[in-house]
Every structure is written in C-alpha cells, then in structure tokens.
C-alpha atoms as a PDB file:
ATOM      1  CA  UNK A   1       0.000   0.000   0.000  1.00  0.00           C
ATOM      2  CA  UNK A   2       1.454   3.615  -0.732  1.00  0.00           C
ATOM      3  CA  UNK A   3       1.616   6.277   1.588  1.00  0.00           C
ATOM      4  CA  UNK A   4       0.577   9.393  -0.401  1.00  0.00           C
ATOM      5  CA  UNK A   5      -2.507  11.055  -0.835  1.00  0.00           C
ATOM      6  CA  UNK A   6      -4.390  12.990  -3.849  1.00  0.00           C
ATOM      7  CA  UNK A   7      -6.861  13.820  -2.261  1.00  0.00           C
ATOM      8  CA  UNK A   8      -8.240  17.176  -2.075  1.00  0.00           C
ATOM      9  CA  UNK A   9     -10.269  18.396   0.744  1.00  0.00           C
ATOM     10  CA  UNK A  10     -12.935  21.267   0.356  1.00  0.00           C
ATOM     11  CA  UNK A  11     -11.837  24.463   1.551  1.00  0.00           C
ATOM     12  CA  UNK A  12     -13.702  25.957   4.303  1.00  0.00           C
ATOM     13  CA  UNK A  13     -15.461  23.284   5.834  1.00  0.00           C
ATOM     14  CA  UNK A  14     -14.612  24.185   9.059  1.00  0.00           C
ATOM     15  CA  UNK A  15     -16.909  26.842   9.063  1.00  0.00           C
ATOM     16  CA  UNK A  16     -20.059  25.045   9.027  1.00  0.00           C
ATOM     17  CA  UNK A  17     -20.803  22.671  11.868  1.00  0.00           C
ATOM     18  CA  UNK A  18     -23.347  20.902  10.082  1.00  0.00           C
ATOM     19  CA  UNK A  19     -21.659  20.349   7.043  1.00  0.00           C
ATOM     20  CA  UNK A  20     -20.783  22.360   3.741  1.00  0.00           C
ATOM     21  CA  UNK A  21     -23.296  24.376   2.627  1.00  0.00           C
ATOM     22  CA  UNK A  22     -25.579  23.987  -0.271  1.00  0.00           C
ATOM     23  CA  UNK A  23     -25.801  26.927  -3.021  1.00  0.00           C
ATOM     24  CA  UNK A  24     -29.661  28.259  -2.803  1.00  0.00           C
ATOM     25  CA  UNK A  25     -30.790  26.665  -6.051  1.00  0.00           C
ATOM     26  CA  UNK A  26     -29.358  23.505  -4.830  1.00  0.00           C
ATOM     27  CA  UNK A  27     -31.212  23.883  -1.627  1.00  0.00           C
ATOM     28  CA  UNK A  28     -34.273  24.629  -3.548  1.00  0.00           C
ATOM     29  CA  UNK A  29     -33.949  21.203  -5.642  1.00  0.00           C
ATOM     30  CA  UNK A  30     -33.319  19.504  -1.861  1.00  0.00           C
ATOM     31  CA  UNK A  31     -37.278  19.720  -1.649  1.00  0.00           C
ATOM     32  CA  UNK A  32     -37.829  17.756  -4.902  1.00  0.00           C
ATOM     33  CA  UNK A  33     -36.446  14.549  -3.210  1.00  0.00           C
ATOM     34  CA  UNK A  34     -39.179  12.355  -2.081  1.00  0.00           C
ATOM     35  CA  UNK A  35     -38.216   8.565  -1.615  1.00  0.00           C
ATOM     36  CA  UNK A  36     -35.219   9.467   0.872  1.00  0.00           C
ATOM     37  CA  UNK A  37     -36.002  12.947   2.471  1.00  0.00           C
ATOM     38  CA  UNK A  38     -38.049  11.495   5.123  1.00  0.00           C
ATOM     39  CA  UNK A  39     -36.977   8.620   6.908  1.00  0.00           C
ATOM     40  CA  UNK A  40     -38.693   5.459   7.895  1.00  0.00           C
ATOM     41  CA  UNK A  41     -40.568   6.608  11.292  1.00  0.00           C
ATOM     42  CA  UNK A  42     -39.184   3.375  12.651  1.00  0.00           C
ATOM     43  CA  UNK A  43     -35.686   4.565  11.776  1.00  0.00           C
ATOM     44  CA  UNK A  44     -36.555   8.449  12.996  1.00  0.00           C
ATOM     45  CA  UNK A  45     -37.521   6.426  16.226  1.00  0.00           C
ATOM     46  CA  UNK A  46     -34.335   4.772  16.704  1.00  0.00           C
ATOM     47  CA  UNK A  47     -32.345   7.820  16.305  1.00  0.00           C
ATOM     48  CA  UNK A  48     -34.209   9.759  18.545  1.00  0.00           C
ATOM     49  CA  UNK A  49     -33.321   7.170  21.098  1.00  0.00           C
ATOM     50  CA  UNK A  50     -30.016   6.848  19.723  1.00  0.00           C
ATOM     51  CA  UNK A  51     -29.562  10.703  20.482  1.00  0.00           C
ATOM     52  CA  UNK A  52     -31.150  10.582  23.826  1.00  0.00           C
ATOM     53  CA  UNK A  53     -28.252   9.942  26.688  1.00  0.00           C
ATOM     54  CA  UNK A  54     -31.837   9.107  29.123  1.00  0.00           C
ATOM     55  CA  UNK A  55     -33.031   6.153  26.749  1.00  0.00           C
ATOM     56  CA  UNK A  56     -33.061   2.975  28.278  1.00  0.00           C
ATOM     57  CA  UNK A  57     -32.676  -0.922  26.515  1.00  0.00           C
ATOM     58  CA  UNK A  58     -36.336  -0.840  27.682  1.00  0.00           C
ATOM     59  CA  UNK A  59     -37.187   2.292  24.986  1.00  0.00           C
ATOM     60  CA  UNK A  60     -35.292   0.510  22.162  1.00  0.00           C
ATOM     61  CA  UNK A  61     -37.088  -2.553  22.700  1.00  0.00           C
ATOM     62  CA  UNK A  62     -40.665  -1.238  22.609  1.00  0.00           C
ATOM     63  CA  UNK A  63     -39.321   0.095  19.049  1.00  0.00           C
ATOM     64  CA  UNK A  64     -37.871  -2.655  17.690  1.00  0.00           C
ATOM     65  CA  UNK A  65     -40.412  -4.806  18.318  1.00  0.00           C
ATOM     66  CA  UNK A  66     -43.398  -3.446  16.604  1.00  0.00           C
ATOM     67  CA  UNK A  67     -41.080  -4.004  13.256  1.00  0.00           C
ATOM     68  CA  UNK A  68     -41.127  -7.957  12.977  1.00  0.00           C
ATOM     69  CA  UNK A  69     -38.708  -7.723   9.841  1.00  0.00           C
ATOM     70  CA  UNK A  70     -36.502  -5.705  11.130  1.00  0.00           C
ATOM     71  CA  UNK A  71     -36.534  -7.496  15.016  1.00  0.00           C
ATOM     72  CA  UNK A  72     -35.484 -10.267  12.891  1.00  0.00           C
ATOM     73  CA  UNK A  73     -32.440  -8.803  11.299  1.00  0.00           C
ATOM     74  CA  UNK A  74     -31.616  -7.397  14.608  1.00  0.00           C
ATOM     75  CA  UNK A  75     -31.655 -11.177  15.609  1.00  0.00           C
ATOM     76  CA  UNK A  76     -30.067 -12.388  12.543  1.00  0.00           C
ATOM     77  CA  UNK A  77     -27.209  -9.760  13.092  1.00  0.00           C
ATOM     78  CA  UNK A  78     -26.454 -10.669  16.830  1.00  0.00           C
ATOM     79  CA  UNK A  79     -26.276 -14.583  15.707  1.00  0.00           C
ATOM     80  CA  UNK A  80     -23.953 -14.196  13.005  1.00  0.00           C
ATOM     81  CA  UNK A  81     -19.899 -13.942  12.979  1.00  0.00           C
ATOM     82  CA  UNK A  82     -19.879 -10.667  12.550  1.00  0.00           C
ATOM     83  CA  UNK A  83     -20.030 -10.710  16.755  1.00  0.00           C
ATOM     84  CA  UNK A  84     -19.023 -14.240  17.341  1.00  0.00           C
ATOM     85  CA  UNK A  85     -20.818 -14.973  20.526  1.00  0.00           C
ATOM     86  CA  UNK A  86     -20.793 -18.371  22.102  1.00  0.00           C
ATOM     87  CA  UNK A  87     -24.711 -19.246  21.906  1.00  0.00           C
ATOM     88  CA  UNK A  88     -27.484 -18.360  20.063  1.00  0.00           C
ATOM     89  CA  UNK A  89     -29.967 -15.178  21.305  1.00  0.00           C
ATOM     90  CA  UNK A  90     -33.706 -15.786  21.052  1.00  0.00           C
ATOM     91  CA  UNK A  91     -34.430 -12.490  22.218  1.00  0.00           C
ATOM     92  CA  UNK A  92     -34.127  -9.049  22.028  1.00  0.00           C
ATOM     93  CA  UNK A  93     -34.259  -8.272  25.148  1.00  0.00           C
ATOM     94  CA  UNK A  94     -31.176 -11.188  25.684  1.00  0.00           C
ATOM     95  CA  UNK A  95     -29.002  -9.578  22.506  1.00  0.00           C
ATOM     96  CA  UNK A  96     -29.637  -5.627  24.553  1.00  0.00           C
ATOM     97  CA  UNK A  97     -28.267  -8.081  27.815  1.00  0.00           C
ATOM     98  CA  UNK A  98     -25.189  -9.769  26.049  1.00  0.00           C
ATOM     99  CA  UNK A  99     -24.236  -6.300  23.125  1.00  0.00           C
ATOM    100  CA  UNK A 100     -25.137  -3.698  25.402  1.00  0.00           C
ATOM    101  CA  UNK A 101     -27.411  -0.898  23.987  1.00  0.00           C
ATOM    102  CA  UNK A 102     -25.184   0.727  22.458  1.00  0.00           C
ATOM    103  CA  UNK A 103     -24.348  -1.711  19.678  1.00  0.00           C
ATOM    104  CA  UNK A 104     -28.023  -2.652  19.450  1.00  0.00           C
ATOM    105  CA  UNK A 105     -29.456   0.669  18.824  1.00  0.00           C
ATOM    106  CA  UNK A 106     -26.287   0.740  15.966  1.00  0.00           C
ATOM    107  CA  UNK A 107     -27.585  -2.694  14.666  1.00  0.00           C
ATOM    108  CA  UNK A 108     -31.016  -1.254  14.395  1.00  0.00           C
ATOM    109  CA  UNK A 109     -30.138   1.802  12.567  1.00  0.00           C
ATOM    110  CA  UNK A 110     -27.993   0.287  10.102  1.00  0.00           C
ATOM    111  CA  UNK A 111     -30.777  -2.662   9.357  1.00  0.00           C
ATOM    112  CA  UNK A 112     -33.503   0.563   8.908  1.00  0.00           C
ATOM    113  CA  UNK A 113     -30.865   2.303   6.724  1.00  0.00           C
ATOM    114  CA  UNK A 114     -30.420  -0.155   4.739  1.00  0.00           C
ATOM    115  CA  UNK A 115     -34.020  -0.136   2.980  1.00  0.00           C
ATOM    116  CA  UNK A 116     -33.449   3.106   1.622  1.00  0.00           C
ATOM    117  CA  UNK A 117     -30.859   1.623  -1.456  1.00  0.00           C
ATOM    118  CA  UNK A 118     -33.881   0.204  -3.417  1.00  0.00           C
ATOM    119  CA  UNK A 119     -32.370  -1.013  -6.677  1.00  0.00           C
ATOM    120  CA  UNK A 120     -31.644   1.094  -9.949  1.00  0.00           C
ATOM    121  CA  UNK A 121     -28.725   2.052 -12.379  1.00  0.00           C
ATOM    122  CA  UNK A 122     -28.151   4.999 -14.438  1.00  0.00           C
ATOM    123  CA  UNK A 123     -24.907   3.961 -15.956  1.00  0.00           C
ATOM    124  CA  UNK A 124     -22.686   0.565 -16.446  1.00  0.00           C
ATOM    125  CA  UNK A 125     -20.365   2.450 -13.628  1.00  0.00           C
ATOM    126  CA  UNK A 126     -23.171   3.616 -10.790  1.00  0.00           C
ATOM    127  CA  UNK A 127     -26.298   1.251  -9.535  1.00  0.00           C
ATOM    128  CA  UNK A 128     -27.484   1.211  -6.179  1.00  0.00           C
ATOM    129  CA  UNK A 129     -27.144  -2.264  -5.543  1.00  0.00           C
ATOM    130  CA  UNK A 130     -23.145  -1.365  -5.934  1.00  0.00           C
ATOM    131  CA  UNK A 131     -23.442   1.707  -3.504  1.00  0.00           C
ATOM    132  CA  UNK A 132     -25.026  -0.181  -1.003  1.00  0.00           C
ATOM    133  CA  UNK A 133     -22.432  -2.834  -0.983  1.00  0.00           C
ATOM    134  CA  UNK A 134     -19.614   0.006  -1.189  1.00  0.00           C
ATOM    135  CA  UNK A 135     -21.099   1.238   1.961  1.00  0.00           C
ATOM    136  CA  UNK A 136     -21.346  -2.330   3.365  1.00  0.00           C
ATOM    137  CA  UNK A 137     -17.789  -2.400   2.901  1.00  0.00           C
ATOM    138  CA  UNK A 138     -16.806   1.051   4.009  1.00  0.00           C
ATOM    139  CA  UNK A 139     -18.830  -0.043   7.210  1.00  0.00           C
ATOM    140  CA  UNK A 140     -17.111  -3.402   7.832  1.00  0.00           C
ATOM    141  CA  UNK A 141     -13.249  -1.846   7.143  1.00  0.00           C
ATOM    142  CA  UNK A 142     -13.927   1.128   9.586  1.00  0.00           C
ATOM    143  CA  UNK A 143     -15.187  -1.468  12.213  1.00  0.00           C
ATOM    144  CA  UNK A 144     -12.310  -3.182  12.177  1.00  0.00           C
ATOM    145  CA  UNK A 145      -9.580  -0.497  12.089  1.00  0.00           C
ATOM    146  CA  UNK A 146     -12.085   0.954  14.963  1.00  0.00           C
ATOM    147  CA  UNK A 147     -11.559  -2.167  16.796  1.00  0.00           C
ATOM    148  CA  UNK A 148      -7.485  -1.758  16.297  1.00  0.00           C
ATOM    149  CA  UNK A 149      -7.114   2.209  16.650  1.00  0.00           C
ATOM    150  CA  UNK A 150      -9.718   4.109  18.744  1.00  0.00           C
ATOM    151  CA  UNK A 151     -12.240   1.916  19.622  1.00  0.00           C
ATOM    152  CA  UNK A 152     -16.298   3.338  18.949  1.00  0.00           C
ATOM    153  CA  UNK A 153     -17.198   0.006  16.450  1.00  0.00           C
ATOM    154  CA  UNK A 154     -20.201   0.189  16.426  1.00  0.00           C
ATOM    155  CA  UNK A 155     -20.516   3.669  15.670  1.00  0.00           C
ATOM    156  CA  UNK A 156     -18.023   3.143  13.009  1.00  0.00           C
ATOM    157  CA  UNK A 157     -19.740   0.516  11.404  1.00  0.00           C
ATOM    158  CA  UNK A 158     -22.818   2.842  11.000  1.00  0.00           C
ATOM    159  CA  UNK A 159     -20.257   5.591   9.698  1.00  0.00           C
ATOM    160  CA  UNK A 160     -19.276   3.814   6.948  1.00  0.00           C
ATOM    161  CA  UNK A 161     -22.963   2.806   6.106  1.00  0.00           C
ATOM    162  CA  UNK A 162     -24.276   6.210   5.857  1.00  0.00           C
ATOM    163  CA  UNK A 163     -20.777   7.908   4.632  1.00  0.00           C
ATOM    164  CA  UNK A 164     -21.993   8.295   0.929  1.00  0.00           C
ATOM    165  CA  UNK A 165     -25.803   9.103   1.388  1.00  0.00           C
ATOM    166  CA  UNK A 166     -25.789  11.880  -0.334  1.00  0.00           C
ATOM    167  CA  UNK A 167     -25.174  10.205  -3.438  1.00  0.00           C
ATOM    168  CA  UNK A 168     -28.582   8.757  -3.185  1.00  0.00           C
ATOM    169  CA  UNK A 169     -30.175  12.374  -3.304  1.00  0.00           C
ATOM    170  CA  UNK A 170     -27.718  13.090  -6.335  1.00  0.00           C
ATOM    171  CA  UNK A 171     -28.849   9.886  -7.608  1.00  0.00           C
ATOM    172  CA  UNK A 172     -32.382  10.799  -7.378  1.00  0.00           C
ATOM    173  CA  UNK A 173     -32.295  14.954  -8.205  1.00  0.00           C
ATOM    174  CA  UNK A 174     -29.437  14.722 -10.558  1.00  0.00           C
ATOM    175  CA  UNK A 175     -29.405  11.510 -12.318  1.00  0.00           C
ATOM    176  CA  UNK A 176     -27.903  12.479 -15.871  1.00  0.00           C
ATOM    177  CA  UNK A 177     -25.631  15.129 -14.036  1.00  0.00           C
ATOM    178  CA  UNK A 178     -24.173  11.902 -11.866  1.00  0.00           C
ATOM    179  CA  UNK A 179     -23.619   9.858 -15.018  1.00  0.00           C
ATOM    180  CA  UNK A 180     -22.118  12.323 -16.659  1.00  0.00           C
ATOM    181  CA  UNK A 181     -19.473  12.740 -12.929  1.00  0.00           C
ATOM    182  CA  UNK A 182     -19.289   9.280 -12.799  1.00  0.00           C
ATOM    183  CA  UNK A 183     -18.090   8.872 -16.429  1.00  0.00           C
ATOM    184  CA  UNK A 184     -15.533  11.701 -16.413  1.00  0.00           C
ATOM    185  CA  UNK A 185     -14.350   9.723 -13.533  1.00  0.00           C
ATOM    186  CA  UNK A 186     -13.625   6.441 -14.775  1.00  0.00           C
ATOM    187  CA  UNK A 187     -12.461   7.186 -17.884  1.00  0.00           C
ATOM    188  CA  UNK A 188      -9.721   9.714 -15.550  1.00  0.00           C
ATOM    189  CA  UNK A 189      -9.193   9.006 -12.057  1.00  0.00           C
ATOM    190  CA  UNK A 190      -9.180  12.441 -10.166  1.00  0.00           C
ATOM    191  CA  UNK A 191     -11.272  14.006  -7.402  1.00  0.00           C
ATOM    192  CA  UNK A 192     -14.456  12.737  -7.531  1.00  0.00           C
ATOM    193  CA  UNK A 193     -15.928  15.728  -5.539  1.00  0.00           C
ATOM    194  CA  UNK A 194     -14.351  18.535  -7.157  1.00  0.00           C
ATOM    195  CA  UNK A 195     -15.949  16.745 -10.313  1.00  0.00           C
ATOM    196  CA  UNK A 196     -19.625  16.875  -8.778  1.00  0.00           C
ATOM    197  CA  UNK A 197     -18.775  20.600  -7.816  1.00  0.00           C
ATOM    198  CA  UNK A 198     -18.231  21.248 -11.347  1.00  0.00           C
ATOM    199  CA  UNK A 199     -20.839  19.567 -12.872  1.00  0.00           C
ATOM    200  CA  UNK A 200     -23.934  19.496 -10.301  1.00  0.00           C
ATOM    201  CA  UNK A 201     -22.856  22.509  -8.060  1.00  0.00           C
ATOM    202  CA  UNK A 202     -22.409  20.630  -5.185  1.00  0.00           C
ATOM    203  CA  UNK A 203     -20.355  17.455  -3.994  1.00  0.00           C
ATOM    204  CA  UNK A 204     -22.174  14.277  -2.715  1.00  0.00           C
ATOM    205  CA  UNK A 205     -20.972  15.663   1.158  1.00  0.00           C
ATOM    206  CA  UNK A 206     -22.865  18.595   0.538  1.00  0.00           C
ATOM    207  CA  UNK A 207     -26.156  16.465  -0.058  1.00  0.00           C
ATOM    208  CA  UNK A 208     -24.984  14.557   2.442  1.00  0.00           C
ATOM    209  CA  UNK A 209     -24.745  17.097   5.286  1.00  0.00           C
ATOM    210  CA  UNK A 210     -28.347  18.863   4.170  1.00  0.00           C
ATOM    211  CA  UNK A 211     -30.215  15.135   4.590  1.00  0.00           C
ATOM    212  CA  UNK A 212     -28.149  14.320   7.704  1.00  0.00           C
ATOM    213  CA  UNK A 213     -29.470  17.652   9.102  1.00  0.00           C
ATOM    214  CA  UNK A 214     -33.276  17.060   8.323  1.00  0.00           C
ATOM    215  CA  UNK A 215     -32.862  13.565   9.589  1.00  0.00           C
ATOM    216  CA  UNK A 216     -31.089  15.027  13.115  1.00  0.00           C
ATOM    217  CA  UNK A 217     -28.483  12.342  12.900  1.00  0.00           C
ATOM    218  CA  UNK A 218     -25.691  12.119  16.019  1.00  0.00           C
ATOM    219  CA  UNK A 219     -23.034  14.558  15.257  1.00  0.00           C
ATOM    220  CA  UNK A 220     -20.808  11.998  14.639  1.00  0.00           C
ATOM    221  CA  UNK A 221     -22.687  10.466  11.749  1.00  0.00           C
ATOM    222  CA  UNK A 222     -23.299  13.844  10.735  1.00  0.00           C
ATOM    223  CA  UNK A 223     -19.523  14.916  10.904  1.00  0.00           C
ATOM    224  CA  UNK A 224     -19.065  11.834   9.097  1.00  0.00           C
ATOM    225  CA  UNK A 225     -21.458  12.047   6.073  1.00  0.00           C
ATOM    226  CA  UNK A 226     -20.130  15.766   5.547  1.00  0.00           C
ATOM    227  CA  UNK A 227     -16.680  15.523   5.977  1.00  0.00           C
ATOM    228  CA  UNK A 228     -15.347  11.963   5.146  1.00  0.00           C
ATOM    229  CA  UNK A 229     -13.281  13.258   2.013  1.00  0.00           C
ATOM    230  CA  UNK A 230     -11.248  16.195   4.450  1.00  0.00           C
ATOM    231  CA  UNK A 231     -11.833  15.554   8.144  1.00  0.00           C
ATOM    232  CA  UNK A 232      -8.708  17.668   8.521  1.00  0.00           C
ATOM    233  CA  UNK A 233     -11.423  20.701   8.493  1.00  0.00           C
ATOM    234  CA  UNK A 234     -13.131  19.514  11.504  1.00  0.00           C
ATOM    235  CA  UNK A 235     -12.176  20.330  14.845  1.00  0.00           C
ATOM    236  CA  UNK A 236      -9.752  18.058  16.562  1.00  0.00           C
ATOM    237  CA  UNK A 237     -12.328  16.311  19.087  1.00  0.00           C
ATOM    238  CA  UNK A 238     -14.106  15.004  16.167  1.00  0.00           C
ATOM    239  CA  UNK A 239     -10.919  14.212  13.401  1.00  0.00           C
ATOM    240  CA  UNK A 240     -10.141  10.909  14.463  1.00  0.00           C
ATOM    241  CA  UNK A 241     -13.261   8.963  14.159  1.00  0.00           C
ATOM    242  CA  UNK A 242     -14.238  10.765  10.495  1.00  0.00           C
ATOM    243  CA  UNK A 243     -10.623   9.821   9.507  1.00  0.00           C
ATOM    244  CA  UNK A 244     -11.433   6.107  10.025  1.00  0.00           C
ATOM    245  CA  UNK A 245     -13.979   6.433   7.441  1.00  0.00           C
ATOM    246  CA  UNK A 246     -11.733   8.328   5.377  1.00  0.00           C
ATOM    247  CA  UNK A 247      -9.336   5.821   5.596  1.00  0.00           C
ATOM    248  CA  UNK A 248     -11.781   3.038   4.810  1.00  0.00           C
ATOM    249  CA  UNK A 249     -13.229   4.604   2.021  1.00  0.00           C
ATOM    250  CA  UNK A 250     -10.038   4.632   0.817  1.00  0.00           C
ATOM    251  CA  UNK A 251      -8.954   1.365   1.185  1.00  0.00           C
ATOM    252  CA  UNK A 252     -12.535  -0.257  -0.315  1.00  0.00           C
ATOM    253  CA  UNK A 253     -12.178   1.829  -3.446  1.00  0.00           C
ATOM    254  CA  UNK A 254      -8.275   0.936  -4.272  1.00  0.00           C
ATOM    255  CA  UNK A 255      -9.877  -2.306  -4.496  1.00  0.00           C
ATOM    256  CA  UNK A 256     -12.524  -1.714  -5.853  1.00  0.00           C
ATOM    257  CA  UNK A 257     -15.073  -2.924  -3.729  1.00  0.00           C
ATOM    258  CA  UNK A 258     -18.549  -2.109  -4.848  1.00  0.00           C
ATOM    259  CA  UNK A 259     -18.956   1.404  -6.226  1.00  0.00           C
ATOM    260  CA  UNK A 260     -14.890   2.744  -6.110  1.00  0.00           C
ATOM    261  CA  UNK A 261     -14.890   6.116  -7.909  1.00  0.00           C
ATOM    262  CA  UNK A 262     -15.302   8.578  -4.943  1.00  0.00           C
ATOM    263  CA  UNK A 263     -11.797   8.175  -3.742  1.00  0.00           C
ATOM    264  CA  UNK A 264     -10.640   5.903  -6.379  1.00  0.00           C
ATOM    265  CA  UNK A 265      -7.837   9.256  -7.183  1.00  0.00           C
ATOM    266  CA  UNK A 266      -7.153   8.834  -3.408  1.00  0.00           C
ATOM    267  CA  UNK A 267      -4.296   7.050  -1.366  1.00  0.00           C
ATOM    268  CA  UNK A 268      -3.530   6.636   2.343  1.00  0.00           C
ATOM    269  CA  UNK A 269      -1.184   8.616   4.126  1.00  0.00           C
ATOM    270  CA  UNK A 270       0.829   7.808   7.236  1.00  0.00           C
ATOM    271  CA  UNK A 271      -0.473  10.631   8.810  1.00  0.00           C
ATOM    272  CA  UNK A 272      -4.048   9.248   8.215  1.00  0.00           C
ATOM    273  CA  UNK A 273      -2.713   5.778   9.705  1.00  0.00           C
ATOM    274  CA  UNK A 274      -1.676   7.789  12.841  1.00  0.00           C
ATOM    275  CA  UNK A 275      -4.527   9.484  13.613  1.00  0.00           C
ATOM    276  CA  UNK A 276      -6.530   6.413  13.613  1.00  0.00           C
ATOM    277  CA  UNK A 277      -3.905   4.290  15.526  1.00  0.00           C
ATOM    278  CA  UNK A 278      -3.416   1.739  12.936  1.00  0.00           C
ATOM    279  CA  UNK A 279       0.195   1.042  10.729  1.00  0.00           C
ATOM    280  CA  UNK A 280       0.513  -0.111   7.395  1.00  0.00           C
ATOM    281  CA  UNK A 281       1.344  -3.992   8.914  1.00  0.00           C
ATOM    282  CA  UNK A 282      -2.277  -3.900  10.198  1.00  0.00           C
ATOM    283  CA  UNK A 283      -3.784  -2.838   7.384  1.00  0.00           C
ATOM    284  CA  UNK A 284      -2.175  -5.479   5.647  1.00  0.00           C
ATOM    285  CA  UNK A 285      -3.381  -7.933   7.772  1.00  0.00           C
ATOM    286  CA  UNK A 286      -7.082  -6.222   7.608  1.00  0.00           C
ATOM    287  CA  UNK A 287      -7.180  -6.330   3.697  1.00  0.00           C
ATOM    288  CA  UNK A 288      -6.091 -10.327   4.015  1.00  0.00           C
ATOM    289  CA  UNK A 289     -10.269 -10.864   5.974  1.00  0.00           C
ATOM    290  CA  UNK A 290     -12.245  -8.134   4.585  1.00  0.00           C
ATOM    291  CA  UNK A 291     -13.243 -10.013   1.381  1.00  0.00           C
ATOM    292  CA  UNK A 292     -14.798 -12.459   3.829  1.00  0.00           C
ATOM    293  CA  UNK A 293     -15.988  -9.938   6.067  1.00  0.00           C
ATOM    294  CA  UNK A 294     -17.775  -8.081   3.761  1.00  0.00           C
ATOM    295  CA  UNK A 295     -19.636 -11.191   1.859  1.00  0.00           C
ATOM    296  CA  UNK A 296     -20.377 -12.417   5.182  1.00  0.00           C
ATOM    297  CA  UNK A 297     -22.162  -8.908   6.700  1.00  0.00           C
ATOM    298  CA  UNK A 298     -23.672  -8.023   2.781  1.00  0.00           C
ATOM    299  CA  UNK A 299     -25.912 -11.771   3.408  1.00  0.00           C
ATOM    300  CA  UNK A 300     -26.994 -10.683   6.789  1.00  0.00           C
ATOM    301  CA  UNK A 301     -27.796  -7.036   5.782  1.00  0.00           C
ATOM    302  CA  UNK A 302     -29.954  -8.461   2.708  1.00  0.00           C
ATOM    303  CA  UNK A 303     -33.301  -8.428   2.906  1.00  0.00           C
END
C-alpha cells in the first residue's frame, strides 16, 4: 500500500458545523427529493433514542419490536460472525443483555438504513445495488480499524454505512448530471468531488450534510457524512473517528469494492494511519479478511 494522498479536501469546511453548505438553487432542488427525504418513522424512532443519553434498553425494545422484519435482522445480526458470541440469542431483550445498547441501537439503525438503497442504475459504472455494498464495505473496514485504533465500532460501522448518502439524493435529483461525474471519472481518475462541484454545483458531502441535518443524525454520523473526504477541516475532538472512514473509504475503493470512484484518485497517508492508531502492517493484515468480512455482513444485511 502507498503512503501518499491525492486527495483534495474542500476548503472551508470548518466553518459550518453541520456540514458544507448547499448553493440556494441547490437547496431549492433539496425539496424535490421524495423517496429518501423522510426517513422510515421506525428509523426516525431509533435515532431519537439513539440521540437521547436518558433512553433505556427498555425504549429501544418497545421500538424494535413493533417491526417484525426488522426485530429479525436485529436477531439475525447478533447470531452471526460478525459478533461471534458463544450461543445463540432468542431475544431481544437477551441480545440488549449480552451487546449492550449501544451496539443494538447501531444494529437497528444500520438494518432501517439499509431499505433506503432500493435497486436502480443509471450507468454501467453507478447502480445502487453497488453503492449499497460500497457502503457495506466502508462499514465493515472502519469497524475493524475501529476495533485496532480508537475503539467506537459500532458507531463506526454505521459511519461507513451512511458515509456516501448523499449520493442517493444526487442519484435521485441529478441523475444524468451523476452519469455524466461518474463517467468523467472512470475514464480519468481524479477528485471525484471537485468533479460533482463542477458539474452538479455541489459534492455528494454537501447532499450529504443537508439530509443528515433534516434527519437530526448524532453529530458523529453527521460529521461523518459531511466531511469523510477532508476531516482535517473539523475540529480536533471530532478528526479521528471521520478519519477512520476516510481511511476506509479509501482502502474499499483501491480495491474496488462495490462502487470505487469517490476516492478511487485517493491514497492513504501515514499521517491518516496515525490518527486512527493503525500502521501499514495492520492494514495489511485487515485487507487479508475483509473479502470475507464483507460477503459475510452483505448476506446478513440483505433483505
């Protein structure tokens, strides 16, 4: 793996704490989306609890369980390998005992999330089915530099999940706009968000940032969706955790995992590496599972 980096961040960033900002017209075209803008209310639920330091395994429960599907991928999460525990859970109120709430109110959110890819291609390059197993990926990589570097899994598996949302609002305002981005790209690897800038107005962080907003996501998912291409511009407090993303979005598009292009121009620096307390030996050693890792979360996320 090299050590350099060509990736460009977006100058200030810092500036907004809730993410870049969207020109007006672009804001204006925000209303137009319709199948993402509001979330499942199971989903708004679960963040609300999610958000609330007062919630108890007792709220989270009376959620979950009016959603039969998704109790069950709860369930079917908790039983796979993905946590490795020694017996089987029947219940939810057992996998809240044995995870802690924490990770289940992750698990929730990220089986909730995961309805909003519903299938569809504009190009040979971009389909949703590949974005949601990019995101899969970007999930499962910062999870496990998380577990090696500075700890917060769970949140980092969500992190990578919801990373590239925006795209889906690009997908859905701007579809010949993100063809044409996604086309310039692979036929010349170079900054996939400058590109969007050029051609839509905004960058897929920008969308990003404007649904996390509406959707009152944690800060950290937040922080996450709008800055995973230049955490640099963030405050310190918040640098490290983005930067795992960052560094797993990285690594999944070098090799090509799912959809690539949005840091496919990029490379990993050691001064990434530091800041998430992982060296280049480890991610060695990471790249050697996460084939595995990622086939075996992608069945359990499926619906």
């Amino acid at each position: 793996m090299s050590l350099t980096t060509t990736s460009p961040g977006t100058s200030d960033a810092g500036a907004h704490a809730s993410g870049p900002m969207l020109p007006a017209d672009i804001q204006k075209a925000m209303g137009r989306v319709t199948e993402i803008s509001s979330l499942p209310e199971i989903t708004t639920r679960i963040v609300e609890v999610v958000e609330d330091p007062k919630s108890t395994a007792q709220d989270m429960h009376r959620i979950i369980k009016n959603d039969p599907a998704l109790a069950a991928k709860v369930l079917k999460v908790v039983n796979s390998a993905f946590y490795g525990l020694p017996s089987q859970i029947a219940s939810l109120d057992r996998a809240i005992v044995m995870l802690g709430l924490s990770a289940v109110k992750n698990i929730a959110l990220a089986a909730s999330l995961s309805r909003l890819f519903r299938p569809g291609t504009i190009t040979d390059h971009f389909n949703a089915r590949d974005l949601w197993t990019h995101c899969i990926a970007v999930g499962v990589c910062a999870r496990m530099l998380a577990e090696s570097g500075i700890g917060h899994v769970e949140e980092a598996f969500v992190g990578g999940l919801v990373h590239d949302m925006g795209l889906l609002v690009e997908y859905q305002l701007f579809p010949e706009k993100l063809k044409e981005v996604v086309e310039r790209c692979d036929a010349e690897p170079q900054d996939f968000c400058l590109a969007e800038r050029e051609t839509i107005g905004a960058d897929h962080q920008a969308f990003g940032a404007a649904l996390a907003a509406k959707w009152k996501f944690p800060p950290a998912l937040r922080h996450t969706i709008s800055y995973h291409h230049n955490p640099e511009n963030l405050k310190a407090e918040f640098r490290p955790f983005v930067t795992v993303i960052q560094v797993a979005d990285v690594i999944c598009c070098q090799n090509e995992i799912g959809f690539y292009l949005t840091s496919k121009a990029s490379e990993v620096t050691e001064e990434m590496l530091e800041v998430v307390g992982v060296d280049p030996v480890g991610v060695s050693q990471l790249l050697e599972v996460l084939p595995e890792r990622i086939e075996e979360t992608e069945q359990i996320f499926a619906d």
